[in-house]
N, C-alpha and C. Protein backbone atom coordinates (compact mmCIF):
# COMPACT_ATOMS: atom_id res chain seq x y z
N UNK A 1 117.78 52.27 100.06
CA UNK A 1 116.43 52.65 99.78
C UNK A 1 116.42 54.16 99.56
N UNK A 2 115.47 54.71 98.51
CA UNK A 2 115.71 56.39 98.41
C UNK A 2 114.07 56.60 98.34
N UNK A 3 113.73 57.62 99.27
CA UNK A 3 112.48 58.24 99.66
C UNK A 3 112.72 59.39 98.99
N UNK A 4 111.36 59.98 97.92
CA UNK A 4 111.09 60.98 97.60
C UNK A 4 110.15 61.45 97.92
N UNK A 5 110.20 62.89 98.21
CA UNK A 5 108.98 63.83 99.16
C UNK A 5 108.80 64.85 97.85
N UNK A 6 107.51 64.97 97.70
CA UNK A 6 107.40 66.42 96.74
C UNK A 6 106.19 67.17 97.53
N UNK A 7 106.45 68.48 97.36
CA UNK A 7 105.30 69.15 98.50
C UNK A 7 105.26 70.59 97.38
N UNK A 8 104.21 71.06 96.73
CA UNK A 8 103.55 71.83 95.63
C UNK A 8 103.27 73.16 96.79
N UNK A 9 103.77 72.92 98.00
CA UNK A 9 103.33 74.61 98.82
C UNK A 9 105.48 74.99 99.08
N UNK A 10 105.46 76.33 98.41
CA UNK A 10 106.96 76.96 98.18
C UNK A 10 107.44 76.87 100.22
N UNK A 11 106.48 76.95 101.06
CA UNK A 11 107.26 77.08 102.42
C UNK A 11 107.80 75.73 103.23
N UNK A 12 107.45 74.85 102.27
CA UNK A 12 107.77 73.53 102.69
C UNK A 12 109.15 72.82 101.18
N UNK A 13 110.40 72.62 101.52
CA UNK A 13 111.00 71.91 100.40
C UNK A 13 110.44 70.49 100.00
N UNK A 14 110.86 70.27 98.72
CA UNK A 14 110.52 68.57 98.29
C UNK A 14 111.89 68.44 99.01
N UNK A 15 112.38 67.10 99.17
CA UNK A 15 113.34 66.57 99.37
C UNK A 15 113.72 64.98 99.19
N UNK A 16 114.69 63.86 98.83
CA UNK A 16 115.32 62.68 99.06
C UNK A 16 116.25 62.25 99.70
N UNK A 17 115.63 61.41 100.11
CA UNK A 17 116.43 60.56 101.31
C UNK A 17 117.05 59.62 101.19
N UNK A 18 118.26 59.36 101.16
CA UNK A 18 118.75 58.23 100.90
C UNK A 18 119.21 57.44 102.78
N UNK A 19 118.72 55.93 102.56
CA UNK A 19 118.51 55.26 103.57
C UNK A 19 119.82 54.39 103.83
N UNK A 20 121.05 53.99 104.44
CA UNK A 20 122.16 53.46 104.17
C UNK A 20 122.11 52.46 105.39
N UNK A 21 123.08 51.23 105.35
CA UNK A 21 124.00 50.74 106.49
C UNK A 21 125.26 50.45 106.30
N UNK A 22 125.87 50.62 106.98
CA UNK A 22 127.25 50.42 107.12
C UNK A 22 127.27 49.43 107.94
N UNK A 23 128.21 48.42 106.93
CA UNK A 23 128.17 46.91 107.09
C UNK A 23 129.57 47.15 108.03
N UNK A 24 130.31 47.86 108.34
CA UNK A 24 131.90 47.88 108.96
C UNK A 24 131.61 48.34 110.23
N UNK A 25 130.39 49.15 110.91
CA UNK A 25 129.96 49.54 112.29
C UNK A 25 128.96 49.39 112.44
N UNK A 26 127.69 48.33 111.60
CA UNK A 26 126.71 48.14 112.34
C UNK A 26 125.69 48.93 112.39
N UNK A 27 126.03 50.08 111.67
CA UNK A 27 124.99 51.12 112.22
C UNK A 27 124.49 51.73 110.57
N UNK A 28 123.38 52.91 111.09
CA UNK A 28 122.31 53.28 109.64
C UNK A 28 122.27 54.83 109.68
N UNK A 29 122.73 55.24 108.53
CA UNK A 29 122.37 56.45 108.02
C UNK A 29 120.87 56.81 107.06
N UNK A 30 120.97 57.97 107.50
CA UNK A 30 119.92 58.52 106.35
C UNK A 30 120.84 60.00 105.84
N UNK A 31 120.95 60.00 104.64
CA UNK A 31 121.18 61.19 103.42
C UNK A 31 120.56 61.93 103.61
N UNK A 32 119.81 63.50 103.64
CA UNK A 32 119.12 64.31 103.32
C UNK A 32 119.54 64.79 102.08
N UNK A 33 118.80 65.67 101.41
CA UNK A 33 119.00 66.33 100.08
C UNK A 33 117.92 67.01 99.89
N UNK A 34 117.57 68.35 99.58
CA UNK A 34 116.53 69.14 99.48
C UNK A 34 116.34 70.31 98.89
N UNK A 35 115.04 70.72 98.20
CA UNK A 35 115.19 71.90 97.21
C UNK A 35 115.61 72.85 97.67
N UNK A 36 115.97 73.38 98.58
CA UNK A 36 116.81 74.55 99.36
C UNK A 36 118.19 74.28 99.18
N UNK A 37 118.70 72.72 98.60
CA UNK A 37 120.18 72.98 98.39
C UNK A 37 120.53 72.65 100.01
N UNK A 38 120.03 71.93 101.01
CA UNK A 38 120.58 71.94 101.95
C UNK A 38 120.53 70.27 101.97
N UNK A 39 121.92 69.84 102.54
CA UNK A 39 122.43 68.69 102.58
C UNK A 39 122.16 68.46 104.45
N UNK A 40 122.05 66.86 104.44
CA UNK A 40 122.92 66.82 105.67
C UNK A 40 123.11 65.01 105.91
N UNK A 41 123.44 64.64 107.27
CA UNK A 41 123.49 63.27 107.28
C UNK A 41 122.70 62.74 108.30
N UNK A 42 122.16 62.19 108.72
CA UNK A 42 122.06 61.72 110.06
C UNK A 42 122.03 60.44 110.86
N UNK A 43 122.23 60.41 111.94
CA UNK A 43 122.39 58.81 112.53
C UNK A 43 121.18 58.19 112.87
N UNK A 44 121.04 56.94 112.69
CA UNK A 44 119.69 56.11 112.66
C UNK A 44 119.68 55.15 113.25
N UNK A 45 118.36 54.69 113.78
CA UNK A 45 118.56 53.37 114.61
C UNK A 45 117.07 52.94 114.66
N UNK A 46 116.86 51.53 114.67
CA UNK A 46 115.64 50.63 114.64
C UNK A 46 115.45 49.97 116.19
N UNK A 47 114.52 50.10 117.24
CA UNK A 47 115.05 49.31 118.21
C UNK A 47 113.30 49.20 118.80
N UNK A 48 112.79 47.92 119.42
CA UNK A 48 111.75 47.79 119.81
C UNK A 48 110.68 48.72 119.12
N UNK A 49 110.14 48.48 118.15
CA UNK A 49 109.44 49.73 117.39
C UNK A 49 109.75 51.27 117.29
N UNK A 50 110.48 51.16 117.82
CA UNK A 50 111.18 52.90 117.64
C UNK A 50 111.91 53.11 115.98
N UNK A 51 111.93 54.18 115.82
CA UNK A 51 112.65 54.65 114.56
C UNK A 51 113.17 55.67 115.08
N UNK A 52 114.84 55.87 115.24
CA UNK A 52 115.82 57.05 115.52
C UNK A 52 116.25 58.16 114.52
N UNK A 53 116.35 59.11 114.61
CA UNK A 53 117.21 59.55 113.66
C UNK A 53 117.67 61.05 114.56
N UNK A 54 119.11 61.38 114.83
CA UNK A 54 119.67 62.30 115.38
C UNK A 54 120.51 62.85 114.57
N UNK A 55 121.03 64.30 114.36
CA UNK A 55 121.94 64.75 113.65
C UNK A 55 122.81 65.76 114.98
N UNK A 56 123.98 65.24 115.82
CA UNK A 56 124.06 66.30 116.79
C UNK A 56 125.79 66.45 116.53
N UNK A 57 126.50 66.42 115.45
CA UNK A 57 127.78 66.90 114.55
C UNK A 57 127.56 67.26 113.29
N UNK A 58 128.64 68.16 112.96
CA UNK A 58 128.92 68.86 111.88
C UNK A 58 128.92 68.02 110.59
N UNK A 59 128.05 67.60 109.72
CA UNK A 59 128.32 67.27 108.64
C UNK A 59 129.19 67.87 107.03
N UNK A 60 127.82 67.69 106.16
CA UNK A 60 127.96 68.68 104.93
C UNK A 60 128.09 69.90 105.16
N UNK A 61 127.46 70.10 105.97
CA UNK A 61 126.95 71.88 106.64
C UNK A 61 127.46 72.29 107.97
N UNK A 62 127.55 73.08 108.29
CA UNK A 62 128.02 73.39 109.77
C UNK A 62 126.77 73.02 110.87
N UNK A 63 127.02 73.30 111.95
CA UNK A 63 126.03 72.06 113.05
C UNK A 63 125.62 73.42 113.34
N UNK A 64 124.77 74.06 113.19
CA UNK A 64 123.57 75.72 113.71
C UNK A 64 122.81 75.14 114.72
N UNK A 65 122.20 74.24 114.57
CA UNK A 65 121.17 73.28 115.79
C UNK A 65 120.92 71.93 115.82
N UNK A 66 120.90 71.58 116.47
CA UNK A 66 120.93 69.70 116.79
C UNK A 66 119.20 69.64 116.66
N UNK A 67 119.44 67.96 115.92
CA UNK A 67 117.87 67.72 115.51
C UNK A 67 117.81 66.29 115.58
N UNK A 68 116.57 65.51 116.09
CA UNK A 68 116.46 64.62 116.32
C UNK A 68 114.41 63.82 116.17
N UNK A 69 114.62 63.10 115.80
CA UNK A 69 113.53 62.67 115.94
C UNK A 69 113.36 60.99 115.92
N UNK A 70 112.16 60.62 116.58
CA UNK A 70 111.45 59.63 116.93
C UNK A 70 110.12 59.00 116.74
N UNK A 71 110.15 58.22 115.79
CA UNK A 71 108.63 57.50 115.13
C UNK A 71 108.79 56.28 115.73
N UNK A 72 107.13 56.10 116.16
CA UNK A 72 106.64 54.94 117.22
C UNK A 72 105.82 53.76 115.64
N UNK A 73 106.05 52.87 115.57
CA UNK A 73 105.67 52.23 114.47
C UNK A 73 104.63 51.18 115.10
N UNK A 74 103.50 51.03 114.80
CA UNK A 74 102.27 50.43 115.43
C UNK A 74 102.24 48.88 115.85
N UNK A 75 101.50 48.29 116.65
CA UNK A 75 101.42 47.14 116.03
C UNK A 75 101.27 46.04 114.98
N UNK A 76 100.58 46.59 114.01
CA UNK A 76 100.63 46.15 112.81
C UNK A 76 101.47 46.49 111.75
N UNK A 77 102.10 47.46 112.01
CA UNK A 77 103.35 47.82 111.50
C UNK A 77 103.04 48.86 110.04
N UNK A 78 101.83 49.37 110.43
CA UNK A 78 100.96 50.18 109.09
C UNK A 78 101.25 51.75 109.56
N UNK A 79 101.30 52.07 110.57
CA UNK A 79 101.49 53.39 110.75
C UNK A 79 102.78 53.70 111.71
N UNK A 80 103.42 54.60 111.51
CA UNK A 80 104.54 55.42 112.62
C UNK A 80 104.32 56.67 112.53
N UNK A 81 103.72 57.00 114.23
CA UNK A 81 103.49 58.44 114.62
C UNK A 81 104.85 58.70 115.14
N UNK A 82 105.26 60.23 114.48
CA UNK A 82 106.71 60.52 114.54
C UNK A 82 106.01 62.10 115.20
N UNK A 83 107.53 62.82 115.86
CA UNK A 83 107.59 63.85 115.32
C UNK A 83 109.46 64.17 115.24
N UNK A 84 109.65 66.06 115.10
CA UNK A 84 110.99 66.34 114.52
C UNK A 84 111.00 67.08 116.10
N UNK A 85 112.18 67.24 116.80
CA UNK A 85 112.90 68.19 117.65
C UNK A 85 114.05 68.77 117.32
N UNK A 86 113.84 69.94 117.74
CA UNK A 86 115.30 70.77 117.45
C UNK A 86 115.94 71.93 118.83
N UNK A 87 117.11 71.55 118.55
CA UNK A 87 117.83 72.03 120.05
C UNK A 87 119.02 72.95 119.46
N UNK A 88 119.45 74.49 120.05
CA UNK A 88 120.18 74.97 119.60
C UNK A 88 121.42 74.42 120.86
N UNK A 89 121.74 74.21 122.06
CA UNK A 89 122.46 73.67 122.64
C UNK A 89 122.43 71.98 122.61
N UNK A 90 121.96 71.28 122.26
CA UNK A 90 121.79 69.76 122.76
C UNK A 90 121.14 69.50 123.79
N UNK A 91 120.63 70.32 125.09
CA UNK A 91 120.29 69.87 126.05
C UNK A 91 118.55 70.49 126.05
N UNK A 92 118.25 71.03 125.72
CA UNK A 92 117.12 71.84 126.09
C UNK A 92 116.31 71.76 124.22
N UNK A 93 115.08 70.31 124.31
CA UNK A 93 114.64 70.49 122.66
C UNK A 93 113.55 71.24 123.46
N UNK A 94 112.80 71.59 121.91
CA UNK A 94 111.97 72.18 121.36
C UNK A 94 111.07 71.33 120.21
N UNK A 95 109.51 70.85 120.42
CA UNK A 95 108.85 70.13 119.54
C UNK A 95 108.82 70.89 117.73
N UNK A 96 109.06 70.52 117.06
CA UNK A 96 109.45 71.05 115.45
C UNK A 96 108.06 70.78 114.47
N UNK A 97 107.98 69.51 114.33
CA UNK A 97 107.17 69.39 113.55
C UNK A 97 106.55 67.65 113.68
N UNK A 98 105.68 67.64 113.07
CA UNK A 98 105.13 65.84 113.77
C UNK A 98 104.50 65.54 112.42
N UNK A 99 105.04 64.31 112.14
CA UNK A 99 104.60 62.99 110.57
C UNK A 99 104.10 61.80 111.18
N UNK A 100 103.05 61.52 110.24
CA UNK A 100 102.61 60.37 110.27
C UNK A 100 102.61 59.71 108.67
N UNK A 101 103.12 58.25 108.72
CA UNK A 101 103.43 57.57 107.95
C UNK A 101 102.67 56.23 108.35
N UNK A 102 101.92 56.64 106.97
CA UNK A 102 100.81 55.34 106.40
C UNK A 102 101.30 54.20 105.38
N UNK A 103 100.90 53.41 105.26
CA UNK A 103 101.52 52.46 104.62
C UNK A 103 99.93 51.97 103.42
N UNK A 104 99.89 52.39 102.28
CA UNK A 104 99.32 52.23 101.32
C UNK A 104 99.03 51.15 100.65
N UNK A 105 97.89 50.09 100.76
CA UNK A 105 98.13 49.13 100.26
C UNK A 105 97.30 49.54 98.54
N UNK A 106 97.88 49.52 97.48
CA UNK A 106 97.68 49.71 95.92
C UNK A 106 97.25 48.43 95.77
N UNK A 107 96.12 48.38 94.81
CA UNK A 107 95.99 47.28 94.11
C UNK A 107 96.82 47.38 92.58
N UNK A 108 97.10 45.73 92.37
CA UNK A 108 97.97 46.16 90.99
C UNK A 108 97.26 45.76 89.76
């Protein structure tokens, strides 16, 4: 699956996401890619309405600060209140930034 973000204010990047699993360990990546030219990878996980995503090794880029975040996905499964944390040691986060993701129903 590939998520595209476009954001028209210069202090925020657009960016795409590419969504993966790896059928050989079971487990889910997400791609980053972003108009700053900054790459990265991160580890993912689906579990009782939770949505994971941690980056706490060196990928594309060198590891400057560990980042992690957690979206709560509703009962109806229409909204996930998320936010982003970031930790320059691993042990001690710091709240980053917080998304909410709506689910759009279009008529066709």
């Amino acid at each position: 699956m590939v998520q595209r973000t476009l954001i028209n204010q210069p202090e925020f990047p657009s960016s795409t996401f590419v969504y993966d699993y790896d059928s050989n360990t079971g487990t889910y990546l997400q791609h980053y890619f972003d108009s700053r030219g900054v790459t990265r990878l991160y580890n993912m996980s689906f579990e009782n309405n939770y949505w994971k995503l941690w980056r706490d090794t060196s990928d594309f880029s060198q590891l400057d600060f560990y980042q992690r975040f957690v979206g709560e996905i509703n009962e109806f499964g229409d909204t996930i209140q998320s936010s982003w944390e970031t930790s320059h040691d691993g042990s001690q986060w710091e709240h980053d930034f917080r998304l909410i993701y709506r689910k759009v129903n279009q008529k066709t």
